[in-house]
Every structure is written in C-alpha cells, then in structure tokens.
N, C-alpha and C. Protein backbone atom coordinates (compact mmCIF):
# COMPACT_ATOMS: atom_id res chain seq x y z
N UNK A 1 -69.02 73.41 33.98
CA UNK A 1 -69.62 72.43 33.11
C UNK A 1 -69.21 72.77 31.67
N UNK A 2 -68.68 71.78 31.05
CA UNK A 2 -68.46 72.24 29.24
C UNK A 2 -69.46 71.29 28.66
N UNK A 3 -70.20 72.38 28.09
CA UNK A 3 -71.28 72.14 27.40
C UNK A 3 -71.93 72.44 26.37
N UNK A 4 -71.87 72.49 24.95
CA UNK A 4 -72.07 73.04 24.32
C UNK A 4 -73.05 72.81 22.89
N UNK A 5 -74.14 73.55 22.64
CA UNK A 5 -74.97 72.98 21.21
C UNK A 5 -74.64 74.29 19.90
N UNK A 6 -75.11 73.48 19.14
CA UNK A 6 -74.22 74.05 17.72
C UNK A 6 -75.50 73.96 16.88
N UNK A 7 -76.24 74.63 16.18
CA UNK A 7 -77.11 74.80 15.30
C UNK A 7 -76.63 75.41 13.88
N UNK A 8 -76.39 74.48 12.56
CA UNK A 8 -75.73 74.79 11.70
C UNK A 8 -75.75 73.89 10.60
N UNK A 9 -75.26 74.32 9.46
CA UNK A 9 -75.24 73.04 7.99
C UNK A 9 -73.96 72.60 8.02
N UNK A 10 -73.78 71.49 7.16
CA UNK A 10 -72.83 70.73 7.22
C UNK A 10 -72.05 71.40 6.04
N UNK A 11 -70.89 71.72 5.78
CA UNK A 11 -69.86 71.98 4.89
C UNK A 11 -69.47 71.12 3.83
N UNK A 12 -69.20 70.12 4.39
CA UNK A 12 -69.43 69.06 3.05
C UNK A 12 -69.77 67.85 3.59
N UNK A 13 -69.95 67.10 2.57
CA UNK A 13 -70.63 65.63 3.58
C UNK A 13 -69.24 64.96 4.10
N UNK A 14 -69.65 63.87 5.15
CA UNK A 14 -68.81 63.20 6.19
C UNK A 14 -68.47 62.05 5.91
N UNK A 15 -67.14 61.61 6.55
CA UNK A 15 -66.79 60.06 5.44
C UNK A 15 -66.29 59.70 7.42
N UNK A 16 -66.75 58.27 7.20
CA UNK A 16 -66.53 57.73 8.11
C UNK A 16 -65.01 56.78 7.76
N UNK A 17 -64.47 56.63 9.34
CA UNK A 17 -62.84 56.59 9.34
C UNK A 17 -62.67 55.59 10.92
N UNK A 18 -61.42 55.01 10.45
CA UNK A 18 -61.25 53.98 11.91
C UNK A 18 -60.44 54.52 12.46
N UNK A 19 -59.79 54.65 13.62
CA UNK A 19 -58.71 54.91 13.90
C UNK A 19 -57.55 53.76 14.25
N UNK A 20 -56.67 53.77 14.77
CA UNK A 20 -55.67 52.49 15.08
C UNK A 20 -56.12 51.16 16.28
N UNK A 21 -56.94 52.05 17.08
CA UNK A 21 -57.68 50.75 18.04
C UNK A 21 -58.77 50.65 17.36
N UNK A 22 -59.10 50.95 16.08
CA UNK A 22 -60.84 49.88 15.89
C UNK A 22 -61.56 51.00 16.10
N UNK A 23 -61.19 52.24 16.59
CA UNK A 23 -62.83 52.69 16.68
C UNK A 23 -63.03 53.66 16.00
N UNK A 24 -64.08 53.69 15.19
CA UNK A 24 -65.27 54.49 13.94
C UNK A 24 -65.16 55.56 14.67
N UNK A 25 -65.20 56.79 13.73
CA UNK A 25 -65.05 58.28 13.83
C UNK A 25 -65.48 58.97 12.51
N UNK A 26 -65.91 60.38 12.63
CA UNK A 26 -66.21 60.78 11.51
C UNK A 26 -66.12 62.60 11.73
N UNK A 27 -65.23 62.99 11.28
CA UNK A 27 -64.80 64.92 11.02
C UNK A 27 -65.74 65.25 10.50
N UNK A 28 -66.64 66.14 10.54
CA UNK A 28 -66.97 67.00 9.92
C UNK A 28 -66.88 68.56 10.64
N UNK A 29 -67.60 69.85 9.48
CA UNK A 29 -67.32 71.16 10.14
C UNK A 29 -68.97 71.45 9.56
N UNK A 30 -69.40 72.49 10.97
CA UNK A 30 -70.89 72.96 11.08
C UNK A 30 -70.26 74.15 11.01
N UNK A 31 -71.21 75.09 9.85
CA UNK A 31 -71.13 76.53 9.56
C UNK A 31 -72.44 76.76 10.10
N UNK A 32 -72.47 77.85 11.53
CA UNK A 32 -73.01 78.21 12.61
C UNK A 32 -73.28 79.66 12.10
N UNK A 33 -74.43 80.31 11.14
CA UNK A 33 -74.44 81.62 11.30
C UNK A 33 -74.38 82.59 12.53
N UNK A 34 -74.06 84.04 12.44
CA UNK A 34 -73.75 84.50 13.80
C UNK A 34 -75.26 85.21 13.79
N UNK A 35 -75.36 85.54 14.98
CA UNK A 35 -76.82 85.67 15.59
C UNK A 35 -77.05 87.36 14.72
N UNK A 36 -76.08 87.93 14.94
CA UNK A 36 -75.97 89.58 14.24
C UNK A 36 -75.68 89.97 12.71
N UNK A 37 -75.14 88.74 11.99
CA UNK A 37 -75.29 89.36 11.08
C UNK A 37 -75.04 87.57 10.18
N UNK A 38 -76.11 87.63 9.22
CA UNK A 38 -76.60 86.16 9.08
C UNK A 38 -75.64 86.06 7.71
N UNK A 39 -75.12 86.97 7.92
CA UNK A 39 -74.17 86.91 6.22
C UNK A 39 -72.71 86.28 6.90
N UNK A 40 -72.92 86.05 7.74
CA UNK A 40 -71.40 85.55 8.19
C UNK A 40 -71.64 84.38 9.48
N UNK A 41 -70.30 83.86 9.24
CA UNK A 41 -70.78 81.97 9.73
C UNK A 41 -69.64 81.78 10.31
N UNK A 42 -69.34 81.24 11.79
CA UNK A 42 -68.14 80.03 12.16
C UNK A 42 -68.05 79.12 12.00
N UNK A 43 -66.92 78.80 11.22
CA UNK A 43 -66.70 77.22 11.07
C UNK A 43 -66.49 76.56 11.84
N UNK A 44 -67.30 75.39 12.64
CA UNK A 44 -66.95 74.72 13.73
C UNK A 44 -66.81 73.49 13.28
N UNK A 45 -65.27 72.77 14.03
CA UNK A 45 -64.87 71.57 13.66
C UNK A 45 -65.69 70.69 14.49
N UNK A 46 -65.77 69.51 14.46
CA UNK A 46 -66.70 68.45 15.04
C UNK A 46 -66.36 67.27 14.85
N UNK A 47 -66.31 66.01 15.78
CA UNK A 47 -66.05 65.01 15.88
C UNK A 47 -67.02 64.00 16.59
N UNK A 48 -67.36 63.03 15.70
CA UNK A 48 -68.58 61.58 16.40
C UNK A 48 -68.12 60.58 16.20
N UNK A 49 -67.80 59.60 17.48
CA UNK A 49 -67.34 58.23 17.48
C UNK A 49 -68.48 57.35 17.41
N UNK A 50 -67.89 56.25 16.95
CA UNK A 50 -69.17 54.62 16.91
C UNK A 50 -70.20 55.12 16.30
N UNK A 51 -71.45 54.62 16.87
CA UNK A 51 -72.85 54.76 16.44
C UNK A 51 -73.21 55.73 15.76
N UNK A 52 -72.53 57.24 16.76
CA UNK A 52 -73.09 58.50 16.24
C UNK A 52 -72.39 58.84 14.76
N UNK A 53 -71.31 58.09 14.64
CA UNK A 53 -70.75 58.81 13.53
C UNK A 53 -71.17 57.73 12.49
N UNK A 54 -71.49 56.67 12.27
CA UNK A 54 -72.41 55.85 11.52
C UNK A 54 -73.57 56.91 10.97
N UNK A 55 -74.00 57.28 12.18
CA UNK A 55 -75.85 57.64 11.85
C UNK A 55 -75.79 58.87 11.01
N UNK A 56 -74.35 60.10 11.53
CA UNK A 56 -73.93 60.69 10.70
C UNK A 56 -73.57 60.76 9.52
N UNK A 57 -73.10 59.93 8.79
CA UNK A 57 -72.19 59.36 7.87
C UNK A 57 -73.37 58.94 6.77
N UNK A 58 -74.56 58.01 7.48
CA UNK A 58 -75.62 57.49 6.50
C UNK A 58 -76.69 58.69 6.29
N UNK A 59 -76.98 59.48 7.12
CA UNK A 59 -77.88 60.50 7.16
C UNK A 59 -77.62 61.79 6.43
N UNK A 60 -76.29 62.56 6.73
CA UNK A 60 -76.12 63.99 6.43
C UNK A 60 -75.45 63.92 5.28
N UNK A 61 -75.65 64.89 4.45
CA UNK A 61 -74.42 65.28 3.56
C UNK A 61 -74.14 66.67 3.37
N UNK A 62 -73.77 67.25 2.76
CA UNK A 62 -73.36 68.75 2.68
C UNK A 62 -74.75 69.64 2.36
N UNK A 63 -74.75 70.35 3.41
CA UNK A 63 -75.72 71.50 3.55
C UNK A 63 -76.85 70.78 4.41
N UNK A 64 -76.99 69.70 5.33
CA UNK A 64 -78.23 69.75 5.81
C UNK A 64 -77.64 70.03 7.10
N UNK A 65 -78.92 70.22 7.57
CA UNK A 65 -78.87 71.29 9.02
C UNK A 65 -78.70 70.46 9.86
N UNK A 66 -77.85 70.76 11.47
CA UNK A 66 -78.06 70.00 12.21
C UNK A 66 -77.91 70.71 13.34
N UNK A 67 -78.43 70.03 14.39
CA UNK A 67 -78.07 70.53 15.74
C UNK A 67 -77.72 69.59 16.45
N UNK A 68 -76.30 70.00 17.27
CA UNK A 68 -75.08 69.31 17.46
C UNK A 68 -74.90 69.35 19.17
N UNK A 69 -75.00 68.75 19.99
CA UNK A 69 -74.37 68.78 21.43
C UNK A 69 -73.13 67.88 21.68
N UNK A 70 -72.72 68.80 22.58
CA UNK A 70 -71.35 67.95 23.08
C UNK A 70 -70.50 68.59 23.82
N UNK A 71 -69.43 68.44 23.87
CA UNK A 71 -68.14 69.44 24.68
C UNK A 71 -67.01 70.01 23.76
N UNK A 72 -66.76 70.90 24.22
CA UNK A 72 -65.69 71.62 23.80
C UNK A 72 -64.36 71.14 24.14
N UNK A 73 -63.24 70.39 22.73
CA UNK A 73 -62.12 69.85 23.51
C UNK A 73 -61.11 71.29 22.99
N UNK A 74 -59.68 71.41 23.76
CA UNK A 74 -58.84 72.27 23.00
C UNK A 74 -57.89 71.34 23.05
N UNK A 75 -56.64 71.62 22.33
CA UNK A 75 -55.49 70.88 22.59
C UNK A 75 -54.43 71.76 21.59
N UNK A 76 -53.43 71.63 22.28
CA UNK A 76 -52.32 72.83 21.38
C UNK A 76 -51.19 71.98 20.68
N UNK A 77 -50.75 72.94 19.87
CA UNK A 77 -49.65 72.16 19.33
C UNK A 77 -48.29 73.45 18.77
N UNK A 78 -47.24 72.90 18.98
CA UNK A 78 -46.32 74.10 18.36
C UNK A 78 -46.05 74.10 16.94
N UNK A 79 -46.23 75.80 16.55
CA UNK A 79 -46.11 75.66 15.44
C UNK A 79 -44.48 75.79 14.39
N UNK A 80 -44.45 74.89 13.62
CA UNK A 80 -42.24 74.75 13.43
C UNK A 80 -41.67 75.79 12.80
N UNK A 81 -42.67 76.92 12.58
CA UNK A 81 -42.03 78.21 12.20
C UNK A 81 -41.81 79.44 13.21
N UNK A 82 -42.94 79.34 13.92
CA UNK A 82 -42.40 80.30 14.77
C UNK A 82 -42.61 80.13 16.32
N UNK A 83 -42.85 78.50 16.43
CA UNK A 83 -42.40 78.27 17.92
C UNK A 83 -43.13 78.76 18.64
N UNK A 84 -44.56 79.22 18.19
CA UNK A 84 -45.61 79.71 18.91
C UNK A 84 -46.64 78.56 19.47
N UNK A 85 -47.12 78.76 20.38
CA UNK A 85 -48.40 77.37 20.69
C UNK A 85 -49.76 77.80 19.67
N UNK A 86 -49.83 76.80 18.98
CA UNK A 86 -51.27 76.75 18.41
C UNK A 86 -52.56 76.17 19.18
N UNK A 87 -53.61 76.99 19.51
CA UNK A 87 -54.67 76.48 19.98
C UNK A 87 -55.50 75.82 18.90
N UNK A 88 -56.88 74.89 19.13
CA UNK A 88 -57.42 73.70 18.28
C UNK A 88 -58.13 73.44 19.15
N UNK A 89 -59.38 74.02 18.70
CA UNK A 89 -60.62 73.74 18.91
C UNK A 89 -62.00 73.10 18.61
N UNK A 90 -62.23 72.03 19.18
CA UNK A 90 -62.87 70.78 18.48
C UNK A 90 -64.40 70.73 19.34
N UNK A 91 -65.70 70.68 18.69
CA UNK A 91 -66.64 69.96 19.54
C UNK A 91 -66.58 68.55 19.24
N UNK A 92 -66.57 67.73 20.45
CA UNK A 92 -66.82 66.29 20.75
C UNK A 92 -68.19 65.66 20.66
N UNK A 93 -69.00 65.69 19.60
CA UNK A 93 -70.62 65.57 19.52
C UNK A 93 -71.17 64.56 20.34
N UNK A 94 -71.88 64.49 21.01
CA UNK A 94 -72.30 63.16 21.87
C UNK A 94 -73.70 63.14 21.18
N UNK A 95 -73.87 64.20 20.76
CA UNK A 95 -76.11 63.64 20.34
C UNK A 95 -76.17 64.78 19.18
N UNK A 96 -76.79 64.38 17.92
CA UNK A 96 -77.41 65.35 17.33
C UNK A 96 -78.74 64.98 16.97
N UNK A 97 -79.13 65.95 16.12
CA UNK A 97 -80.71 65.83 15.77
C UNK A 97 -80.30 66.22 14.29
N UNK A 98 -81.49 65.50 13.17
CA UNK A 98 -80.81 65.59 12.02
C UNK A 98 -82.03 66.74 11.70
N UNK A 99 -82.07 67.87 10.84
CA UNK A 99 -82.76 68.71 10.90
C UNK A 99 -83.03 68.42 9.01
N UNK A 100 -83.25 70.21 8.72
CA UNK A 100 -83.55 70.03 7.76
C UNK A 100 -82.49 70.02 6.24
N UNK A 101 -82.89 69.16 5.66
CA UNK A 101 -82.13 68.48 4.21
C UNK A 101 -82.60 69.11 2.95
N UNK A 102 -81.71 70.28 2.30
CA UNK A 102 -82.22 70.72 1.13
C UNK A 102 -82.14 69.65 0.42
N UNK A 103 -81.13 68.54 0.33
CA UNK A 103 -80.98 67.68 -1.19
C UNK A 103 -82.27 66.93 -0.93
N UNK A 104 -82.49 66.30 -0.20
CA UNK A 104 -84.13 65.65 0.14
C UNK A 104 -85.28 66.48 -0.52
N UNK A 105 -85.13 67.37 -0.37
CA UNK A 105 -86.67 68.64 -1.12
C UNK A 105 -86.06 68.63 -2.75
N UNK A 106 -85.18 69.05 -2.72
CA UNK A 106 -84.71 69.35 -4.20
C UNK A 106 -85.29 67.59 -5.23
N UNK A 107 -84.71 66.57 -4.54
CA UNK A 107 -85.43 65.50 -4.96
C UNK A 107 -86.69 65.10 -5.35
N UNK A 108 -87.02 65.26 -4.24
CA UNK A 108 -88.64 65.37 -4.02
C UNK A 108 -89.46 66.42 -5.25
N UNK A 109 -88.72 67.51 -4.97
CA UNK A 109 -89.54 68.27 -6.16
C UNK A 109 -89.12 67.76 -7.66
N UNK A 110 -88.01 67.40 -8.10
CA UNK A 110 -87.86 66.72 -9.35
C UNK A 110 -88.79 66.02 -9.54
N UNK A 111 -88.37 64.61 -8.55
CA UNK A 111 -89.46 63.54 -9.14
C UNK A 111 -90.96 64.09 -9.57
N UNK A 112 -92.20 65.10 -8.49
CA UNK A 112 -93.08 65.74 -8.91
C UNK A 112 -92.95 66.41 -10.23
N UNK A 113 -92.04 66.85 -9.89
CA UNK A 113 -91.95 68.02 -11.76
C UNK A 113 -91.30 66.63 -13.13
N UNK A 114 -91.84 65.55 -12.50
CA UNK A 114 -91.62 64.56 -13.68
C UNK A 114 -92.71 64.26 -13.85
C-alpha cells in the first residue's frame, strides 16, 4: 500500500497553475521537522489537482501548518552531465487538513493592539 501523511508548514505560499489538458494544479513544499532533532526539517515536494489545489491556493500561505495525505510518486530522469539516473520524489496530496496559521494570529493581534 503507498500511503503516506505529512505534518508540516508550508515554505512559501502556493500559486495555482493549469496544465495543457485544462486541469488546475498547485506545487508546493511541506518542511516536515524530524522527530529527533526539531532543529532540522525535510523538504517535501507536494502536488494537488482540481478542487484540492483551489482550497489550497485560497487557504494556505507560507508558514501555515498542514497535514497532508496522499501517495508517494517517484519518477527518474537522466542527468546531461553525468548520465546518472536522477530519482524525484513527489507526494500526490489527495486530502489535507488546514491546521494552524501564524499570519491569521499575527492579524488578529494587530487589529486588538489597535
């Protein structure tokens, strides 16, 4: 079974994109702290078609948290210098949950401290 959830902030915010048949997509990368030492993070690439990447796109921006399910795609490619195979590793998001949003608080407390 490939299956995989991702608990992490967003790197920078997400711009939604068509591809050549029409259909909505949106890149972003989740920085996943490691369980052992919280000073250090994987960058995980990520990909949401249609709806999800809409809801993405209107909802998240850089630094809010999310937790991410989906599958793990790879796909290789050669590289033109040294003819080696490059591996490329992508989660395919099928569902997230939008968690928590520092720019939302940071707001919030302005307007009060006005």
């Amino acid at each position: 079974m490939n299956d995989i959830k991702i608990l992490g902030r967003l790197t920078d915010t997400p711009e939604i994109k068509r591809s050549a048949s029409g259909r909505d997509y949106a890149w972003f990368t989740v920085a996943v702290p490691r369980r052992n030492n919280r000073d250090e993070a994987d960058f995980i690439r990520c990909v949401a078609f249609d709806k999800l990447a809409a809801a993405i796109v209107k909802h998240c921006g850089k630094g809010r948290q999310v937790l991410c399910n989906g599958r793990l795609q790879v796909s290789t490619s050669i590289d033109d210098d040294t003819k080696r195979i490059r591996y490329h590793h992508t989660v395919v998001v099928s569902g997230t949950h939008f968690l928590h949003d520092p720019n939302r608080n940071n707001a919030a407390e302005s307007a009060m401290a006005a």
